[in-house]
Each structure stands twice: as structure tokens, then as C-alpha cells.
C-alpha atoms as a PDB file:
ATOM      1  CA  UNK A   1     170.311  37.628  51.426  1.00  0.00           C
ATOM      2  CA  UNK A   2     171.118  36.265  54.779  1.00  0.00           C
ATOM      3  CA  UNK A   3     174.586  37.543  54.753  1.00  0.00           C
ATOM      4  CA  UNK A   4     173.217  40.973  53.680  1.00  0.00           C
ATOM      5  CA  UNK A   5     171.052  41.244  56.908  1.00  0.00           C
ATOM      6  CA  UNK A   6     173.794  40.039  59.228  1.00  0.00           C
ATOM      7  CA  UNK A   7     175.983  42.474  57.819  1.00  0.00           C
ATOM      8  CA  UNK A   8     173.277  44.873  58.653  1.00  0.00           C
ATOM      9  CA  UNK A   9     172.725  44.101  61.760  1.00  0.00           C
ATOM     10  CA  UNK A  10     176.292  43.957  62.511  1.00  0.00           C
ATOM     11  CA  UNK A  11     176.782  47.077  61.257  1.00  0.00           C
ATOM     12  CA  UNK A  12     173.566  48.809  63.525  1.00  0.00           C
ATOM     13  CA  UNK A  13     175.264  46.918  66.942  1.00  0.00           C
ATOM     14  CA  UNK A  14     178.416  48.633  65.910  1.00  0.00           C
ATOM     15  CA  UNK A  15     176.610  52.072  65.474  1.00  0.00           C
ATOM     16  CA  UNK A  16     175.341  51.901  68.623  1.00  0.00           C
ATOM     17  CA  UNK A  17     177.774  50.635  70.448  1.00  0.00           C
ATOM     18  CA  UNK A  18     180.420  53.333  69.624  1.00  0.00           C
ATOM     19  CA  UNK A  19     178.325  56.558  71.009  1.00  0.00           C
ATOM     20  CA  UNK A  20     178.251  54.806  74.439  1.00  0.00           C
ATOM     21  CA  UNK A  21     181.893  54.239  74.472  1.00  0.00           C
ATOM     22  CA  UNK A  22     184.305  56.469  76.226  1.00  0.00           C
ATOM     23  CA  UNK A  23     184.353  59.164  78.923  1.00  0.00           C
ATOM     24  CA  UNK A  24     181.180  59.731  80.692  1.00  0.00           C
ATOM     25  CA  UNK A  25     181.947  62.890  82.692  1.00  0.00           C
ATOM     26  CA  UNK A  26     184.290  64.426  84.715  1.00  0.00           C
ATOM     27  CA  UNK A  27     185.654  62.911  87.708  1.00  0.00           C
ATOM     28  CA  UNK A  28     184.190  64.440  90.698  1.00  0.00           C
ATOM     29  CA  UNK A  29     185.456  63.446  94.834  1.00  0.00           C
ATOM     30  CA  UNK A  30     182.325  62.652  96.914  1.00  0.00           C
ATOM     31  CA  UNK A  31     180.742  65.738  98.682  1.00  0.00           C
ATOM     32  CA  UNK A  32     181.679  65.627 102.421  1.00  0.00           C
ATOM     33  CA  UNK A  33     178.577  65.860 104.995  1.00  0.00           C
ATOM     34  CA  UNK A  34     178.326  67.559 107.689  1.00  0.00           C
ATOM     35  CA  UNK A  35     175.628  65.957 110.170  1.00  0.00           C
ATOM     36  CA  UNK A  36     175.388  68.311 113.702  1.00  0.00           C
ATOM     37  CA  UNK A  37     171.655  70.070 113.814  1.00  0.00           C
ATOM     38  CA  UNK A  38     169.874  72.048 115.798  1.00  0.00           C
ATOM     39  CA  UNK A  39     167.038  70.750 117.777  1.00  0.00           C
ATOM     40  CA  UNK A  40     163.877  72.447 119.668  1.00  0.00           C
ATOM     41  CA  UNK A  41     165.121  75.546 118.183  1.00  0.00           C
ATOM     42  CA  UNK A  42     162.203  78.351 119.944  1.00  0.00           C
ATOM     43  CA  UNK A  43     162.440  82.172 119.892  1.00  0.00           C
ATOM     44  CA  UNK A  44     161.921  85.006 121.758  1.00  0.00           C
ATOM     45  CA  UNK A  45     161.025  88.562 121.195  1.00  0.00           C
ATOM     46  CA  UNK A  46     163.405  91.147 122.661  1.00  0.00           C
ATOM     47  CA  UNK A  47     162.768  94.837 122.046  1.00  0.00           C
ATOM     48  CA  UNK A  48     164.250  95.558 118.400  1.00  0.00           C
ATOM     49  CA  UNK A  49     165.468  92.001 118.092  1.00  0.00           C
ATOM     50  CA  UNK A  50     164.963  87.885 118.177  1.00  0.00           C
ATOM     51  CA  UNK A  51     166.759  85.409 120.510  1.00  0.00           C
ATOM     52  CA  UNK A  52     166.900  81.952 118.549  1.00  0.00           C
ATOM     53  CA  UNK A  53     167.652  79.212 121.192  1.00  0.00           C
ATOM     54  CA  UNK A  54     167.950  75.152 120.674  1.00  0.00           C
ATOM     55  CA  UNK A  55     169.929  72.524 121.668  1.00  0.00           C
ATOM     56  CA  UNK A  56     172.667  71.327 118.982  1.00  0.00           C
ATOM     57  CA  UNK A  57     173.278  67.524 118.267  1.00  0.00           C
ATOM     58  CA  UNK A  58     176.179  66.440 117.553  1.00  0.00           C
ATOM     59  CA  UNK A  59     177.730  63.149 115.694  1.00  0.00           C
ATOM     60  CA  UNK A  60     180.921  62.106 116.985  1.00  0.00           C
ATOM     61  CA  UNK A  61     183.675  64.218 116.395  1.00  0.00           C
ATOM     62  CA  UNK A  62     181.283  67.110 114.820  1.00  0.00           C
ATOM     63  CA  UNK A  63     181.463  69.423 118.105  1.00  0.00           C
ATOM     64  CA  UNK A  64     184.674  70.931 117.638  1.00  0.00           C
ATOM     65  CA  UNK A  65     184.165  71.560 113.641  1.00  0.00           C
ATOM     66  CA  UNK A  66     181.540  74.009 113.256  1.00  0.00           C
ATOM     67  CA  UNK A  67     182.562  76.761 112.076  1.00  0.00           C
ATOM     68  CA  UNK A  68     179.169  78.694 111.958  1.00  0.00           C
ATOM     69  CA  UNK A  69     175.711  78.809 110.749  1.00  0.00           C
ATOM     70  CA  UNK A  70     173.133  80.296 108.697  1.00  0.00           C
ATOM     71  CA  UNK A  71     169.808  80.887 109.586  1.00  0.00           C
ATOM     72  CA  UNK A  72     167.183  81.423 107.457  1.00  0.00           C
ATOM     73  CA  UNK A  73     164.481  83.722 107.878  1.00  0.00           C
ATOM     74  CA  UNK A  74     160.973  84.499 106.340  1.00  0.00           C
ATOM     75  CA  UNK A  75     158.676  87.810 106.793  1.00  0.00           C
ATOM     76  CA  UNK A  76     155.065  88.227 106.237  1.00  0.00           C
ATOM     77  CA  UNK A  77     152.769  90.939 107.408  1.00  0.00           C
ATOM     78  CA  UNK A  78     151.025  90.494 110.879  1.00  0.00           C
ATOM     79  CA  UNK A  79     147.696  90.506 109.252  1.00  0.00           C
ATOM     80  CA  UNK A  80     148.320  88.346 106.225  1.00  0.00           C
ATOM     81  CA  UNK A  81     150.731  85.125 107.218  1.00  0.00           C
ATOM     82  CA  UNK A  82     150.440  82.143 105.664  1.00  0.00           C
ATOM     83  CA  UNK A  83     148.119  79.691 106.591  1.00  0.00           C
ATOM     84  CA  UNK A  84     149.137  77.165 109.146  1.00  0.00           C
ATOM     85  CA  UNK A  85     150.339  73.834 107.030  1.00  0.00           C
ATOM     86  CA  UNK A  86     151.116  75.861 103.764  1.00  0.00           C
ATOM     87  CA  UNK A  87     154.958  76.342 102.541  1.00  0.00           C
ATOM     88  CA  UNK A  88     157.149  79.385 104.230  1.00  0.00           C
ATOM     89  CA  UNK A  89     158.834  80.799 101.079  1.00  0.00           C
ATOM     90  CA  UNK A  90     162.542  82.176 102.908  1.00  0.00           C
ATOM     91  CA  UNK A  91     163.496  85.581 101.499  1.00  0.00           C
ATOM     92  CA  UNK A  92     167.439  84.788 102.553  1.00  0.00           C
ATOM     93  CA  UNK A  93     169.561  83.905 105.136  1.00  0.00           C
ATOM     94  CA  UNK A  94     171.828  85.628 107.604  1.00  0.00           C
ATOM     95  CA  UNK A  95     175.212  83.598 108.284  1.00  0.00           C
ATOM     96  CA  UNK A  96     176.899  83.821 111.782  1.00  0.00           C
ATOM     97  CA  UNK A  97     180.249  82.125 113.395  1.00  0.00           C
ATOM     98  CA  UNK A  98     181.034  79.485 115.512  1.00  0.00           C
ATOM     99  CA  UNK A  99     180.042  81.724 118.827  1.00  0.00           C
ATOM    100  CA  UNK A 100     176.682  80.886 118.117  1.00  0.00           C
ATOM    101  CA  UNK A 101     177.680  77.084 119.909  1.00  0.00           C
ATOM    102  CA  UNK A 102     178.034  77.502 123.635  1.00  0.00           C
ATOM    103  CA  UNK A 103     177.699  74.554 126.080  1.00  0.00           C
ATOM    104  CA  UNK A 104     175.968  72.190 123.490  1.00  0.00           C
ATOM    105  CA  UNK A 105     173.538  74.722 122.892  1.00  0.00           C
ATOM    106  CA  UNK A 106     172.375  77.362 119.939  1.00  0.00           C
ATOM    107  CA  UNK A 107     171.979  81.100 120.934  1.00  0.00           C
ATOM    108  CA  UNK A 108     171.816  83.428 118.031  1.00  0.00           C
ATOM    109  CA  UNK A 109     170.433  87.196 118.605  1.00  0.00           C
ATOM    110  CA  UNK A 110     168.437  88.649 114.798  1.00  0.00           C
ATOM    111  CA  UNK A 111     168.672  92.513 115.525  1.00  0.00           C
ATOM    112  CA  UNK A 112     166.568  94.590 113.358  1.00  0.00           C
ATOM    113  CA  UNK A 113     163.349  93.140 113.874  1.00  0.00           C
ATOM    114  CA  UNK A 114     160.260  95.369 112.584  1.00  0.00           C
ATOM    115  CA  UNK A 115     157.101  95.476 114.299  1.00  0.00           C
ATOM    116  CA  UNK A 116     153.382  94.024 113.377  1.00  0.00           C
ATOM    117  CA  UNK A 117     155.212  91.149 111.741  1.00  0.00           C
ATOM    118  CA  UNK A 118     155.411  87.600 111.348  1.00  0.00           C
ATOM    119  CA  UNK A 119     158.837  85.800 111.288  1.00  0.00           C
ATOM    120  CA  UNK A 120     159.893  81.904 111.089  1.00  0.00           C
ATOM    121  CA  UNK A 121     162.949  80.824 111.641  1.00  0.00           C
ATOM    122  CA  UNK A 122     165.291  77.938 110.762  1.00  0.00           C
ATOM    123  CA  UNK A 123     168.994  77.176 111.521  1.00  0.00           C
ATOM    124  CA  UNK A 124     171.759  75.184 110.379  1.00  0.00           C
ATOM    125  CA  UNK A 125     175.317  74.698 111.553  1.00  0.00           C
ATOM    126  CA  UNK A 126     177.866  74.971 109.008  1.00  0.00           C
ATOM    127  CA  UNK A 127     180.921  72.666 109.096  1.00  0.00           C
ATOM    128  CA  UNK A 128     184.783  72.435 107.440  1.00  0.00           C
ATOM    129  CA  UNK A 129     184.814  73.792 103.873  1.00  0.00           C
ATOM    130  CA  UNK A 130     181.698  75.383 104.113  1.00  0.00           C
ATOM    131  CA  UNK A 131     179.341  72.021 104.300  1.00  0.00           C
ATOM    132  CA  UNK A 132     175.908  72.636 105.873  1.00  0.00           C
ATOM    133  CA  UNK A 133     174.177  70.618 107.796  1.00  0.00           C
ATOM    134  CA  UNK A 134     170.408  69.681 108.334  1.00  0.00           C
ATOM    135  CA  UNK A 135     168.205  72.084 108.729  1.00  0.00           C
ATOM    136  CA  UNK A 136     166.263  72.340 112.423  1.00  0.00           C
ATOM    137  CA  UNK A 137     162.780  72.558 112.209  1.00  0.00           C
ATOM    138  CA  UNK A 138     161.372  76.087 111.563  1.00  0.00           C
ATOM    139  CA  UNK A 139     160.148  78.520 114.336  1.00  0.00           C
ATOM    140  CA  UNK A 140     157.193  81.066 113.852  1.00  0.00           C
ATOM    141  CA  UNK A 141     157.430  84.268 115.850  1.00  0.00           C
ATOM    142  CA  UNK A 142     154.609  86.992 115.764  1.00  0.00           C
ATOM    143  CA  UNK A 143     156.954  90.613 116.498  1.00  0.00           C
ATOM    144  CA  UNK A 144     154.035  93.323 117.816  1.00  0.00           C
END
């Protein structure tokens, strides 16, 4: 009887020892990061468009690898934004090059801009092989 149960047992370690066993998944290289930002990022109204402005931090070495940036942008009638603490939904993103760096700064123009609107704003610089960076913090601008 008591070989009969340590055959069992035996028998159940083995079982579930044998699923576990083997490849797990496929190998993968680490994701690079990219870690320059934009800071104080503000924005002004100018006619038809938006002038984006901020300063750009850079880790060592990251000044000379951007190679863009994308900056994301949400819309909301004038008279119905959303309230002030409550989550901007982005509807997309508009991507630009590596002009928008110029003397450690960020200077982006967003042409098209319709009136009696609400718009926020946030950027982020893109780096080698397409890694993206932080995001800054958003900007609200009310387009009349």
C-alpha cells in the first residue's frame, strides 16, 4: 500500500514537472530608451495656428540623437472642455523632425487651428530607431 502511494505520488511530481520544462518564449533584446524631454512646454495662439515652446533636457549624449517628435493633441469645444483635474482623452498625434530642437530648446508651429476651441498639448522627442521619450507635461490652450 505504501509503495502504491509513492508510486503515485511519484508519478503526479513527474506530471507536473514535465509541462514546466522547456522553452518559455522567444528570445527578445532589451528595448532601448530614449530619456531627453521636454520641459515647461507653454503655447501661444497665432492667427490660424499654435506655437508650442519648452526647454528640452537632455541626458548625456541624447542631444545629438533626436531625430524628431510627436506631439499629441486633444480638441474639445470652447463651451464644453473637460473639467479641470479630469483625463484629456488625445484624438492623435502629429509627428515632426529634428528641426523642432534649436539651441536646447522646443519650437514646434500646429497650423490649422479652428476657432472657439479648446486644445492641450503634449510633446515628446523621438530618438534612434524610432524610441520615444517621456512625455512633457500637457499644455491647455483656449483658440477664440
Amino acid at each position: 500500500m505504501i509503495r502504491l502511494i509513492v508510486t503515485l505520488v511519484a508519478i503526479g511530481a513527474l506530471l507536473l514537472t514535465l509541462p514546466s520544462c522547456g522553452k518559455k518564449g522567444r528570445p527578445f533584446l532589451p528595448q532601448e530608451t530614449f530619456d531627453a524631454k521636454v520641459a515647461d512646454l507653454k503655447a501661444d495662439q497665432e492667427e490660424s495656428s499654435v506655437l508650442l515652446r519648452g526647454n528640452v533636457l537632455f541626458p548625456e549624449n541624447a542631444a545629438n540623437r533626436v531625430t524628431g517628435s510627436r506631439v499629441y493633441f486633444a480638441q474639445y469645444p470652447s463651451e464644453s472642455p473637460p473639467c479641470e483635474g479630469c483625463p484629456i482623452e488625445y484624438q492623435g498625434y502629429r509627428s515632426f523632425g529634428p528641426e523642432v530642437i534649436q539651441d536646447k530648446g522646443f519650437f514646434c508651429r500646429i497650423p490649422d487651428i479652428s476657432r472657439n476651441q479648446v486644445y492641450f498639448f503634449k510633446a515628446a522627442l523621438v530618438g534612434p530607431g524610432g524610441v520615444q521619450g517621456p512625455s512633457s507635461d500637457f499644455v491647455r490652450v483656449t483658440v477664440e
